[in-house]
C-alpha atoms as a PDB file:
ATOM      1  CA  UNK A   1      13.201 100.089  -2.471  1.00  0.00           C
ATOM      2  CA  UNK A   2       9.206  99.082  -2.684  1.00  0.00           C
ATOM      3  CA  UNK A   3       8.596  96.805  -5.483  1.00  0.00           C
ATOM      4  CA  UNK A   4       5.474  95.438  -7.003  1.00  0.00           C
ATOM      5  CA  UNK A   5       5.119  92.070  -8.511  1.00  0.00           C
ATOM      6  CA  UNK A   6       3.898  91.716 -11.295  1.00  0.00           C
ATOM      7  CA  UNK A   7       3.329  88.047 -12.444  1.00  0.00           C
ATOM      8  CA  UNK A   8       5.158  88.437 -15.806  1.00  0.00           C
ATOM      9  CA  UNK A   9       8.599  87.589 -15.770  1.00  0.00           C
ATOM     10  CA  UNK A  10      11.011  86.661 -19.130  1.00  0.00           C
ATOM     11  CA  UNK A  11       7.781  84.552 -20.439  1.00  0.00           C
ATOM     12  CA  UNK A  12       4.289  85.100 -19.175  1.00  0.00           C
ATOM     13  CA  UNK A  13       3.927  81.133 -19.925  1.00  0.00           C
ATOM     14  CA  UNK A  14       7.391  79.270 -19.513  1.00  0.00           C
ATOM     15  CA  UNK A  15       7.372  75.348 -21.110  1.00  0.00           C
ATOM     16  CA  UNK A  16       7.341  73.298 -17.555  1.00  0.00           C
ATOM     17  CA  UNK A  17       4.211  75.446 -16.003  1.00  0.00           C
ATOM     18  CA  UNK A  18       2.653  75.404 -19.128  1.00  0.00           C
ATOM     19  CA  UNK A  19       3.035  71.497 -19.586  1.00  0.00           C
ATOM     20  CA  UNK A  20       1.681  71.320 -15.845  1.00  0.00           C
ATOM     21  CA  UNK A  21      -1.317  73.194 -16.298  1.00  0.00           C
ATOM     22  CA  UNK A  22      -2.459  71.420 -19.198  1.00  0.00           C
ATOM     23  CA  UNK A  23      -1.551  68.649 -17.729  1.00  0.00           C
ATOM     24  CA  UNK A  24      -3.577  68.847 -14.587  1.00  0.00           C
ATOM     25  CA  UNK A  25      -6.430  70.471 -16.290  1.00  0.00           C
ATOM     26  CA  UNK A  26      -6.326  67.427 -18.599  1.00  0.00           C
ATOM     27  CA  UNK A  27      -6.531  65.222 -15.512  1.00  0.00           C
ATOM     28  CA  UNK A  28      -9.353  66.709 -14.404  1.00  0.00           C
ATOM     29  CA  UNK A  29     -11.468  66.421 -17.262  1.00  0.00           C
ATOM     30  CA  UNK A  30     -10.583  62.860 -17.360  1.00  0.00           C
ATOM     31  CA  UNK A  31     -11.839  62.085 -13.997  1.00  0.00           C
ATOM     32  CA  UNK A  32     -15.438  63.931 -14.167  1.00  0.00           C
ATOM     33  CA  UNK A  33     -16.019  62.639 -17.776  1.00  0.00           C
ATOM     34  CA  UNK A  34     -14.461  58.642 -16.729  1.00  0.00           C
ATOM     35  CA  UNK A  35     -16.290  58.860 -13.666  1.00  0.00           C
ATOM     36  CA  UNK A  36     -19.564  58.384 -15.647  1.00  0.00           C
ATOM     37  CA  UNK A  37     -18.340  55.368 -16.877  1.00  0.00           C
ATOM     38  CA  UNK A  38     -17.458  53.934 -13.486  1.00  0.00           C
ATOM     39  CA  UNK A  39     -13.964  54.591 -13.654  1.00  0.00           C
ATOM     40  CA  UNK A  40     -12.577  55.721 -10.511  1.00  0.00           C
ATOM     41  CA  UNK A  41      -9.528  57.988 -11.630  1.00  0.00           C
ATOM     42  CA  UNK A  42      -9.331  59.310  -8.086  1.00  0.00           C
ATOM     43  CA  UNK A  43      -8.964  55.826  -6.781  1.00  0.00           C
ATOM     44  CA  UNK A  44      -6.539  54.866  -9.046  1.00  0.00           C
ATOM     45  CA  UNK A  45      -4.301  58.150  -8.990  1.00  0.00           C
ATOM     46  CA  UNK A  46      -5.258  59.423  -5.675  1.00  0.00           C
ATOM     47  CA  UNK A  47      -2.236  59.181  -2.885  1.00  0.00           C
ATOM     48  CA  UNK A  48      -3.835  56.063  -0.040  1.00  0.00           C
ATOM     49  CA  UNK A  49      -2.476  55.289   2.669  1.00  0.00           C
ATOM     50  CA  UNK A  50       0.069  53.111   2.612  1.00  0.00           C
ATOM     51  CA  UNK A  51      -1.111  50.016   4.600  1.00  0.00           C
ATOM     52  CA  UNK A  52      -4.675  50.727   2.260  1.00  0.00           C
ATOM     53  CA  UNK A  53      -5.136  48.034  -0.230  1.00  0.00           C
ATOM     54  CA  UNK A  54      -5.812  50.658  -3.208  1.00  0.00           C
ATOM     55  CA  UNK A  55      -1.974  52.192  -2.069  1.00  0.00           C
ATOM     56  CA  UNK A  56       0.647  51.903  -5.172  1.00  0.00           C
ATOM     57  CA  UNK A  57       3.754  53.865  -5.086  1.00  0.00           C
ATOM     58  CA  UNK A  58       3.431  55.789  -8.173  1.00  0.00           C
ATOM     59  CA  UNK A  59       0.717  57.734  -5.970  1.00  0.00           C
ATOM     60  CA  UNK A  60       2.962  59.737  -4.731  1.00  0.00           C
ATOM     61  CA  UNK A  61       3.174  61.294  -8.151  1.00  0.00           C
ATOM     62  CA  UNK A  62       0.212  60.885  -9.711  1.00  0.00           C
ATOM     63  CA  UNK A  63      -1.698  62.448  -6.880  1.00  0.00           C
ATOM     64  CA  UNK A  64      -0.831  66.037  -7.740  1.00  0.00           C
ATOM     65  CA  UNK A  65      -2.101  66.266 -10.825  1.00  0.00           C
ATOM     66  CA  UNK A  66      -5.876  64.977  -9.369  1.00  0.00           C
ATOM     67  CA  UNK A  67      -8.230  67.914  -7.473  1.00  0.00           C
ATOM     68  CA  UNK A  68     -11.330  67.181  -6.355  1.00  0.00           C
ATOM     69  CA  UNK A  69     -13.190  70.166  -7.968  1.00  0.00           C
ATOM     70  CA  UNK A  70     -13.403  72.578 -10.366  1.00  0.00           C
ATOM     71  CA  UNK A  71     -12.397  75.404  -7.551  1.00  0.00           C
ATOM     72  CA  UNK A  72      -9.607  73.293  -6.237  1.00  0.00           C
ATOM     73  CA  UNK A  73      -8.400  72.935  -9.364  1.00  0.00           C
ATOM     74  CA  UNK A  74      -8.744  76.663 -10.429  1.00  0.00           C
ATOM     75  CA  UNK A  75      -6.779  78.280  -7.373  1.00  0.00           C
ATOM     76  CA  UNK A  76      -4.064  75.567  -7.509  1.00  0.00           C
ATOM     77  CA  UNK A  77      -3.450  76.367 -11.184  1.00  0.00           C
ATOM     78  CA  UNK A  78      -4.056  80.131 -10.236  1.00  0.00           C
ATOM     79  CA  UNK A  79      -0.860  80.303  -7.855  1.00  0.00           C
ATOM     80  CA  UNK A  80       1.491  77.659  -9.982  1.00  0.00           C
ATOM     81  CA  UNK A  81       1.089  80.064 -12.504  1.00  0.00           C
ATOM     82  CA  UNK A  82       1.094  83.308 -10.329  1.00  0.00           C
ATOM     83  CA  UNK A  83       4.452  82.242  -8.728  1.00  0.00           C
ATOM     84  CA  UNK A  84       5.901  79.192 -10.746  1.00  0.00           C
ATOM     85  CA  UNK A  85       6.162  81.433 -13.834  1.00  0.00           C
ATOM     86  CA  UNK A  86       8.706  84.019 -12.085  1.00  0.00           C
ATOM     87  CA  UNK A  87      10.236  81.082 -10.532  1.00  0.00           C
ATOM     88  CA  UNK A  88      10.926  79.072 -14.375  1.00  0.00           C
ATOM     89  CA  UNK A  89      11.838  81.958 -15.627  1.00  0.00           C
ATOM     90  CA  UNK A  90      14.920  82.301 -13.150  1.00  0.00           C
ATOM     91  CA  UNK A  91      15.769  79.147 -12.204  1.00  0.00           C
ATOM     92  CA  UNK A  92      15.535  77.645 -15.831  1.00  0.00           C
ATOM     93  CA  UNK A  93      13.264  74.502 -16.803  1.00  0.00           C
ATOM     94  CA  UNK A  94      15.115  71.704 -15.122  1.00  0.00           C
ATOM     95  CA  UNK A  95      15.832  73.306 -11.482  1.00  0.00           C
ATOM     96  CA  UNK A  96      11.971  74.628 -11.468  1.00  0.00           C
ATOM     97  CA  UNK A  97      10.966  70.807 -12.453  1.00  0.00           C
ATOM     98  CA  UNK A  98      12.682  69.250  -9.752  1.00  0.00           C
ATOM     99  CA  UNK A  99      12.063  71.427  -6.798  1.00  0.00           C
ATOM    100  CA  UNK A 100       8.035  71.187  -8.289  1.00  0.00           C
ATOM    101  CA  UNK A 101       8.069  67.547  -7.833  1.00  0.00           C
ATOM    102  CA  UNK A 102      10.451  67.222  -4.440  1.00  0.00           C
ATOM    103  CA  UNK A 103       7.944  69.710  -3.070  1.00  0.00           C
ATOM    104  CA  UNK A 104       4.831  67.085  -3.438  1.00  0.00           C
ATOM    105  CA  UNK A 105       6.762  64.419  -2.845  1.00  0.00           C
ATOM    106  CA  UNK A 106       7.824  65.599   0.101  1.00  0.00           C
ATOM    107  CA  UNK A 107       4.228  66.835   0.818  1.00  0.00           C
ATOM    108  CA  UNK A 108       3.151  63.188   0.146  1.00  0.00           C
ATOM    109  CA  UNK A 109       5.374  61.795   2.757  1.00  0.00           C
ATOM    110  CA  UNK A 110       4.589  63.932   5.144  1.00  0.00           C
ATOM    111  CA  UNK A 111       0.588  63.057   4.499  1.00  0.00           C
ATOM    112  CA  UNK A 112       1.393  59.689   4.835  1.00  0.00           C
ATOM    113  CA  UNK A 113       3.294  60.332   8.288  1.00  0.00           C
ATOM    114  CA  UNK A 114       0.508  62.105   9.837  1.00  0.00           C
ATOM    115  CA  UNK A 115      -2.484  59.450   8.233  1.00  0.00           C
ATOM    116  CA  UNK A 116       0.212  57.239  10.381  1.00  0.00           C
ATOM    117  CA  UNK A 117       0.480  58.688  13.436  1.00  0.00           C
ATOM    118  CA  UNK A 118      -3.344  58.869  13.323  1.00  0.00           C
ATOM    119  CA  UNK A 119      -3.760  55.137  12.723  1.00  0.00           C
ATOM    120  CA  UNK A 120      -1.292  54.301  15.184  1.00  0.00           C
ATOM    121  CA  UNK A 121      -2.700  56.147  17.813  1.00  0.00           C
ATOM    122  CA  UNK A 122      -6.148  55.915  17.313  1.00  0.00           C
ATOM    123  CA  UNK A 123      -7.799  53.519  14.411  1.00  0.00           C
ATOM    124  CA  UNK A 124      -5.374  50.449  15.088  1.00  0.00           C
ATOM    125  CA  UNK A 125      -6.909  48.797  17.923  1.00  0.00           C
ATOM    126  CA  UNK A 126     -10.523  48.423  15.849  1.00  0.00           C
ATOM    127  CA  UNK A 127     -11.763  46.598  12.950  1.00  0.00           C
ATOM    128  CA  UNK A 128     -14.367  48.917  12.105  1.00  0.00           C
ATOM    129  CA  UNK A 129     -15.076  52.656  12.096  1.00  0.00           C
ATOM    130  CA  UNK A 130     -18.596  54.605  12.669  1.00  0.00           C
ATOM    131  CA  UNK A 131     -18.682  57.551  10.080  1.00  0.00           C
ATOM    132  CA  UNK A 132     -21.693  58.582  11.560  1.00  0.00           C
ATOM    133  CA  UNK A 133     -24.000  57.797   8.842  1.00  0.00           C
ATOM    134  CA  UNK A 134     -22.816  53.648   8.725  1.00  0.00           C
ATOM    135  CA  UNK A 135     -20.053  51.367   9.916  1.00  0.00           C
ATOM    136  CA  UNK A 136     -17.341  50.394   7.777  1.00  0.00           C
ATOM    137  CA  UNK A 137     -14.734  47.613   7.953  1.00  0.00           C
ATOM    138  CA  UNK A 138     -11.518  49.437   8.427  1.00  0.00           C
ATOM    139  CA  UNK A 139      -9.875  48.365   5.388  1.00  0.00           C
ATOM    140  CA  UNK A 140     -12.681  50.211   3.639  1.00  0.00           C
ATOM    141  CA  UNK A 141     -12.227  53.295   5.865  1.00  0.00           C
ATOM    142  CA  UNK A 142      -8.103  53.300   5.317  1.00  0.00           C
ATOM    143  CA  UNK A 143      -9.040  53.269   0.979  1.00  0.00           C
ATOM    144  CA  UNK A 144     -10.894  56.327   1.618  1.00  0.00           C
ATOM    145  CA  UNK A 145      -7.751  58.047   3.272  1.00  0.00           C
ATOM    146  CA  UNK A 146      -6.801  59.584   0.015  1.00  0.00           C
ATOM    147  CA  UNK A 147      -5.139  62.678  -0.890  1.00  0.00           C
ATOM    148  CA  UNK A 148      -5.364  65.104  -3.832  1.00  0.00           C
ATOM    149  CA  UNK A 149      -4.300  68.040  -5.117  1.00  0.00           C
ATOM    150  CA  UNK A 150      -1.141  70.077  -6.514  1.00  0.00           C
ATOM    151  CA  UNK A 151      -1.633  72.190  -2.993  1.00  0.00           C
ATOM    152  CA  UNK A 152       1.882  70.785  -1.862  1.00  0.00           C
ATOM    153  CA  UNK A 153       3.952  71.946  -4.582  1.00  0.00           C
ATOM    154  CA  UNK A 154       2.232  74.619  -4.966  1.00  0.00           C
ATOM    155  CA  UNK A 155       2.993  75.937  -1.133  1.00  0.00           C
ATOM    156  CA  UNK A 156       6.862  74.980  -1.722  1.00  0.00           C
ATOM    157  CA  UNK A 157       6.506  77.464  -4.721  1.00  0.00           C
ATOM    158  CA  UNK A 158       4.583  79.869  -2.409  1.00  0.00           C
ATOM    159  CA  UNK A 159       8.064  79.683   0.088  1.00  0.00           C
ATOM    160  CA  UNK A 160      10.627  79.960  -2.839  1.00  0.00           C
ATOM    161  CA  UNK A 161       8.947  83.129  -4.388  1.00  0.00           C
ATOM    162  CA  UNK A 162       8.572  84.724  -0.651  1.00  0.00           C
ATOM    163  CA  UNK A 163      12.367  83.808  -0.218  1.00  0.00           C
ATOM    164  CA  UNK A 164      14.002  85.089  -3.339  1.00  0.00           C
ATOM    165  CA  UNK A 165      11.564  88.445  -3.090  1.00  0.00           C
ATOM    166  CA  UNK A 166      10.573  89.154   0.143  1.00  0.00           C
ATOM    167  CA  UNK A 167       9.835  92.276  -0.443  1.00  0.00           C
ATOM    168  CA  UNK A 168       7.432  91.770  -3.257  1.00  0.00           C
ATOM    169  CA  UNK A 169       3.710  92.866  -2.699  1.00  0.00           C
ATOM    170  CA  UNK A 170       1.092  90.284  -3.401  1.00  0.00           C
ATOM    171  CA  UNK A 171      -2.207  91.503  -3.422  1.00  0.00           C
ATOM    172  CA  UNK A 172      -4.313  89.361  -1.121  1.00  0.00           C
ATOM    173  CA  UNK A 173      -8.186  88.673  -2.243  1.00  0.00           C
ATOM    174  CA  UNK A 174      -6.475  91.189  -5.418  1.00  0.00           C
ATOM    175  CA  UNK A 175      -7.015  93.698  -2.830  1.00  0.00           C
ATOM    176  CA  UNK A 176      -4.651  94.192   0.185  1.00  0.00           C
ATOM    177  CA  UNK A 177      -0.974  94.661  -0.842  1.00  0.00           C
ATOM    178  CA  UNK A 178       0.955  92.486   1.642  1.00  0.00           C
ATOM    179  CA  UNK A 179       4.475  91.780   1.447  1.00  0.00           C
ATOM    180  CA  UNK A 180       5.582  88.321   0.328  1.00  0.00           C
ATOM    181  CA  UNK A 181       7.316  87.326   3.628  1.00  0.00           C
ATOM    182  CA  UNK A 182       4.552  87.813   5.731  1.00  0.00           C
ATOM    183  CA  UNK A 183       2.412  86.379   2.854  1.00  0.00           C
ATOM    184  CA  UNK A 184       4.638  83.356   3.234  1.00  0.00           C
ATOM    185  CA  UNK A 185       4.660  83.555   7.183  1.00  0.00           C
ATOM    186  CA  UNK A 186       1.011  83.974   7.651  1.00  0.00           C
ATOM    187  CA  UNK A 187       0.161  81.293   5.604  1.00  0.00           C
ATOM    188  CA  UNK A 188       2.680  78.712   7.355  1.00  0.00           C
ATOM    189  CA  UNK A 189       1.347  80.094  10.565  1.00  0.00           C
ATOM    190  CA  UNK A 190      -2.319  79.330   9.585  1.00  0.00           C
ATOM    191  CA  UNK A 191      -2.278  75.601   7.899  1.00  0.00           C
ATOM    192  CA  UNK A 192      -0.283  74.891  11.407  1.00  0.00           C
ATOM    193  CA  UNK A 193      -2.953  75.732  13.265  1.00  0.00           C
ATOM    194  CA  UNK A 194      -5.802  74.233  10.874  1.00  0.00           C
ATOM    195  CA  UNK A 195      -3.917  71.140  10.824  1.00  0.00           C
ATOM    196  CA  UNK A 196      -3.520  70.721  14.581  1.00  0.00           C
ATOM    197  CA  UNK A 197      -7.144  71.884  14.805  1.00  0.00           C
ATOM    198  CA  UNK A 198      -8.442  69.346  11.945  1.00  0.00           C
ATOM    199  CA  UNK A 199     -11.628  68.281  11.186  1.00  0.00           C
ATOM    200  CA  UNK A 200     -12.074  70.063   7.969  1.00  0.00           C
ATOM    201  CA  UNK A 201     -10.765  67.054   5.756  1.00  0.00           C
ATOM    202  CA  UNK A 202      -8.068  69.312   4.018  1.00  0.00           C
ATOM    203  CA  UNK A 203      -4.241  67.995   4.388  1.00  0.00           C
ATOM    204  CA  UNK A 204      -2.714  70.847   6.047  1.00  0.00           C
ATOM    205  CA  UNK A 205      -0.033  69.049   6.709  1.00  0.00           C
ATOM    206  CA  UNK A 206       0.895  68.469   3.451  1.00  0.00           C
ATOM    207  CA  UNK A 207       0.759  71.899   2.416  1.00  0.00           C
ATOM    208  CA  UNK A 208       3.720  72.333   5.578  1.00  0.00           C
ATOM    209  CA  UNK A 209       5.295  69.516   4.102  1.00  0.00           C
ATOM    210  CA  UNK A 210       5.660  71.014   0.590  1.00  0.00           C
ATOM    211  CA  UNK A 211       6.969  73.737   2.074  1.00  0.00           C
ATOM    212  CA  UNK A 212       9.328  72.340   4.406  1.00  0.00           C
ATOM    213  CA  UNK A 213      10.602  70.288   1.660  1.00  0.00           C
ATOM    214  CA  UNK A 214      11.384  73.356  -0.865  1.00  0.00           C
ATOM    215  CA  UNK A 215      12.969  75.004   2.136  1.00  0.00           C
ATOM    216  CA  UNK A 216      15.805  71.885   2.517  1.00  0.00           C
ATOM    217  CA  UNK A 217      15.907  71.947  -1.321  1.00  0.00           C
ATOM    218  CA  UNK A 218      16.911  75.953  -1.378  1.00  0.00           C
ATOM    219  CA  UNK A 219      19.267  76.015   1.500  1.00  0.00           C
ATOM    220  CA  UNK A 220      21.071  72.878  -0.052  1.00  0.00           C
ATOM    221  CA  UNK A 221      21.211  74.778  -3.134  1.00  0.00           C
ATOM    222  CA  UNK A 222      23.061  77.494  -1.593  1.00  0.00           C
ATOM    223  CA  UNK A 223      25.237  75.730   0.741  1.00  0.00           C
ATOM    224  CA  UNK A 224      26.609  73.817  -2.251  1.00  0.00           C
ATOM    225  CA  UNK A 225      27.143  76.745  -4.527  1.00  0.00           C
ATOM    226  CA  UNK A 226      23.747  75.908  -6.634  1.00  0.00           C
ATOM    227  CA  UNK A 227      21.996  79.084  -6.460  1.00  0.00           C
ATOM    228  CA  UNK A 228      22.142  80.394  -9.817  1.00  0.00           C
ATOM    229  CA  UNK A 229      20.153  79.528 -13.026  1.00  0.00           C
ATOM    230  CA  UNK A 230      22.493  77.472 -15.050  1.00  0.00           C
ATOM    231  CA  UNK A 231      21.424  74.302 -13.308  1.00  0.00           C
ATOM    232  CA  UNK A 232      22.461  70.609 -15.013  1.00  0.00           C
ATOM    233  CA  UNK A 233      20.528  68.144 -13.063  1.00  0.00           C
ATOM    234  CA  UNK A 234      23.570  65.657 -14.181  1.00  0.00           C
ATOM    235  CA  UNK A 235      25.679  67.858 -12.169  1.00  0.00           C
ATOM    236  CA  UNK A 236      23.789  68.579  -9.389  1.00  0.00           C
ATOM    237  CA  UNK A 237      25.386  66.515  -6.803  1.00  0.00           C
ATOM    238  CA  UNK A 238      28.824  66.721  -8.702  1.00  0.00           C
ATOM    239  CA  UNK A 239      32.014  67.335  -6.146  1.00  0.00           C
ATOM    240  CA  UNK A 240      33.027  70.082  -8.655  1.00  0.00           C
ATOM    241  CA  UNK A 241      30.100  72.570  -7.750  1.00  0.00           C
ATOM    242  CA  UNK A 242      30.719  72.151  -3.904  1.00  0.00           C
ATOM    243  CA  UNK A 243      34.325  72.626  -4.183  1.00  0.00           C
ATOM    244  CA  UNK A 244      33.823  75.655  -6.719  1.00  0.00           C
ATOM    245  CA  UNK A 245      32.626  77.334  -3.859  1.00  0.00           C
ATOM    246  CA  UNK A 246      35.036  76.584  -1.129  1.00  0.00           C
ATOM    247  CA  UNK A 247      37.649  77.478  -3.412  1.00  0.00           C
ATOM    248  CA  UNK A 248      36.817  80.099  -5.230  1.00  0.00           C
ATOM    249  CA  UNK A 249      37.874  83.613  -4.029  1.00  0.00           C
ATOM    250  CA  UNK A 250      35.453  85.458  -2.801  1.00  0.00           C
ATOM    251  CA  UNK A 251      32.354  86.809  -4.888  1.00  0.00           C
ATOM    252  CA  UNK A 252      33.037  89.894  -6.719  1.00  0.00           C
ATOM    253  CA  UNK A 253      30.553  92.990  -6.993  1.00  0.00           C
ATOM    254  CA  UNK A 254      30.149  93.563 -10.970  1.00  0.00           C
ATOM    255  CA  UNK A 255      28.500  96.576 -12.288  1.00  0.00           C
ATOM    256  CA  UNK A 256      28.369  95.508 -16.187  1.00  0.00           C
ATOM    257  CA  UNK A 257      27.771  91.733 -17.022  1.00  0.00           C
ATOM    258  CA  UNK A 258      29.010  90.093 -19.982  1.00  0.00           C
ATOM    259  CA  UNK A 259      28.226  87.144 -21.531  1.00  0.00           C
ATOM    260  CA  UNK A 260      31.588  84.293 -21.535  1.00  0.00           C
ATOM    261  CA  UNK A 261      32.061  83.669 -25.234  1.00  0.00           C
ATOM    262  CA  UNK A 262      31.032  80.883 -26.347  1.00  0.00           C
ATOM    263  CA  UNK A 263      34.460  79.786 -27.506  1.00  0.00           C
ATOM    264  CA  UNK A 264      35.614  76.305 -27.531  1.00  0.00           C
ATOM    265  CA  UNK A 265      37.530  75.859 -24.026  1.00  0.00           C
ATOM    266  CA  UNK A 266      41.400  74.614 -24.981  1.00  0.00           C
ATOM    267  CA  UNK A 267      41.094  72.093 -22.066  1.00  0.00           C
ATOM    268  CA  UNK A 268      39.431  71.340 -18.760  1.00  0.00           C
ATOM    269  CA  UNK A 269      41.234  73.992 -16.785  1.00  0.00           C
ATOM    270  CA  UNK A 270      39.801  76.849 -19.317  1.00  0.00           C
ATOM    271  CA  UNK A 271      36.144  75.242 -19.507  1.00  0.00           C
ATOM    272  CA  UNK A 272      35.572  75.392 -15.685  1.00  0.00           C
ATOM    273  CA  UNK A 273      37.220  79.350 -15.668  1.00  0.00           C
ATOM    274  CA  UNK A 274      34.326  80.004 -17.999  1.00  0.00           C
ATOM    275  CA  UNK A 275      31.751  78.624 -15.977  1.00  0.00           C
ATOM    276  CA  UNK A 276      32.622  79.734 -12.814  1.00  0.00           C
ATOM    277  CA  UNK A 277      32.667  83.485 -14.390  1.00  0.00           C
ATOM    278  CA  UNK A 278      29.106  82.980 -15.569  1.00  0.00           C
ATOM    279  CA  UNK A 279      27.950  81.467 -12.426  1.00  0.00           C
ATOM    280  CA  UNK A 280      29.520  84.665 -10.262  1.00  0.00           C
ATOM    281  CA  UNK A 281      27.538  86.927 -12.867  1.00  0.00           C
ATOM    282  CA  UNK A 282      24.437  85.019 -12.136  1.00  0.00           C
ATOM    283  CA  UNK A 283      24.856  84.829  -8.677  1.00  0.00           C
ATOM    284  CA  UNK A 284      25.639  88.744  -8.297  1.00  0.00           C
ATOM    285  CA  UNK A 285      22.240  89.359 -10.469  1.00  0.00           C
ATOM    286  CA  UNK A 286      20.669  87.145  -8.397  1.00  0.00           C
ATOM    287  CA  UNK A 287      21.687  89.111  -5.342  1.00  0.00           C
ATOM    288  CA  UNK A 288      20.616  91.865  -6.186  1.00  0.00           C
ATOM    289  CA  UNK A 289      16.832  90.057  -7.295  1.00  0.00           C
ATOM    290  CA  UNK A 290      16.230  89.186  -4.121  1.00  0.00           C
ATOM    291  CA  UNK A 291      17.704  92.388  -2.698  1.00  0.00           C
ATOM    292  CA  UNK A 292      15.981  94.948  -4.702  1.00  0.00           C
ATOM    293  CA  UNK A 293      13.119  93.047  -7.051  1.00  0.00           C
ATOM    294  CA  UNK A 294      13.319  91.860 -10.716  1.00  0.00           C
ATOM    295  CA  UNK A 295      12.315  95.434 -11.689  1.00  0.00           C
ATOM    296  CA  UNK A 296      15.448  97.275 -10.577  1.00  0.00           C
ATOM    297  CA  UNK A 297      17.696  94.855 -13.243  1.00  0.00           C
ATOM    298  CA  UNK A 298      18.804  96.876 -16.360  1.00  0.00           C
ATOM    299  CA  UNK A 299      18.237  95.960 -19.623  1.00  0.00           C
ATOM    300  CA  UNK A 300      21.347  94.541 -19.902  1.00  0.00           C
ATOM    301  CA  UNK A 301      21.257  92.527 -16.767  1.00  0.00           C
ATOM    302  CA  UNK A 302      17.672  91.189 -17.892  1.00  0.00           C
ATOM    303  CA  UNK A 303      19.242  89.670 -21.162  1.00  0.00           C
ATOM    304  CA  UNK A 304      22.060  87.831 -19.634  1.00  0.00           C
ATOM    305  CA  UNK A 305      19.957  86.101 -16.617  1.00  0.00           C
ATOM    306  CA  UNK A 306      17.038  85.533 -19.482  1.00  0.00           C
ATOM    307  CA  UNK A 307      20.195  83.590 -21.913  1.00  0.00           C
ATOM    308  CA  UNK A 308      22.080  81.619 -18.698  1.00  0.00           C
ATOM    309  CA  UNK A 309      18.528  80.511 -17.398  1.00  0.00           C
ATOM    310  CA  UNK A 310      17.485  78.589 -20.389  1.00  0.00           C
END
């Protein structure tokens, strides 16, 4: 069954993307308008290199919400909303939060291995570096190694959409219908080769790392029974949801899905027989997501994974 995406979801504009566009769009204005002041938010907020005397650990945030222009910027908060609002609406605020930030963390880290591998093997035997124009001490050359940009997360959320719906068409240039796998595939395939290529000052590798990063998040997800909505970051690395799986029997194929009432369980037995039913729901809908598309739900289907994903 062909489906087309449509970036619309349960809520064209869930709360997290919302709160990280304005956010980031925020950020921006800050920098152009501070920058006439001789404030140097990019310094400050920017991800260094980590034996660069500017380098402070809360970089690793703070350096996704900085871009470096306005068309940086604009596609970045293009494709966060494009996939991250399909994404919310599933997974619920607090799983969609986390996997955002684990997938620029993780695309920070992987910067900073490959600005290390680089200074290792090339910049650490000299005290000084010819940019061509001028000759800088190296210390001044390692500040400039500085990375910006929501690209990271953004490619992590570019993996999880072509993973749950792989058969959803993205239209590329809002032209050529392409499905997202090989959307997904084709883009890996490319920043690989740019980044092994270099020389065009963007961090490829970072954009693999975000994507690497959401792919260990997803399949520990699944492996430990995490792969519907209902997500409690409290519980997230609770021995209950890894043993649910194991010994559970196995998943059951429902045609009608009802919502547990919300009665007051009698004890803990009765509490965690109610939430394992509305997990196998979720799961089963979820199945048949990826399977089919968000368009083939019912009505009914729709309204319970819209109530268990808030």
């Amino acid at each position: 069954m062909n489906e087309q995406y449509s970036p619309t979801g349960f809520r064209v504009l869930p709360d997290v993307v919302k709160h990280l566009l304005i956010i980031n769009v925020l950020m921006y204005l800050a920098t152009i308008t501070l920058e006439r002041f001789g404030i140097d938010m990019t310094g400050l907020f920017g991800l260094h290199f980590f034996k660069a005397s500017d380098f402070r650990i809360y970089q690793f945030v703070t350096y996704m919400f900085m871009h470096g222009s306005f068309a940086h910027l604009f596609f970045n908060m293009f494709a966060l909303w494009m996939f991250g609002n399909t994404l919310e609406n599933l997974w619920g605020s607090q799983r969609f939060l986390l996997f955002y930030l684990v997938c620029g963390l993780g695309a920070g880290l992987c910067q900073e291995l490959v600005q290390y591998i680089q200074y290792t093997s090339t910049l650490a035997d000299y005290t000084s570096v010819n940019t061509g124009s001028q000759v800088i001490p190296m210390a001044t050359y390692l500040n400039r190694m500085t990375t910006v940009g929501a690209s990271g997360a953004v490619y992590g959320l570019l993996l999880a959409f072509g993973m749950m719906f792989p058969d959803s068409r993205i239209y590329l240039y809002f032209l050529f219908p392409i499905k997202a796998k090989w959307f997904v595939i084709g883009y890996a395939v490319i920043e690989l080769f740019s980044g092994l290529a270099g020389g065009d000052n963007i961090a490829h590798f970072a954009h693999l790392g975000g994507m690497l990063f959401g792919l260990i998040l997803i399949l520990y997800w699944k492996r430990n029974g995490l792969s519907g909505p209902n997500f409690d970051l409290k519980k997230w690395k609770g021995w209950f949801w890894r043993m649910k799986e194991k010994m559970g029997n196995k998943r059951m194929k429902y045609t009608k899905y009802e919502e547990v009432r919300d009665e007051v369980p009698r004890n803990d037995g009765e509490y965690n027989r109610q939430r394992a039913e509305k997990e196998r729901n979720v799961d089963a809908i979820l199945d048949k997501v990826a399977k089919n598309g968000y368009e083939s739900l019912t009505k009914e289907e729709k309204d319970f994974l819209f109530k268990n994903s808030k």
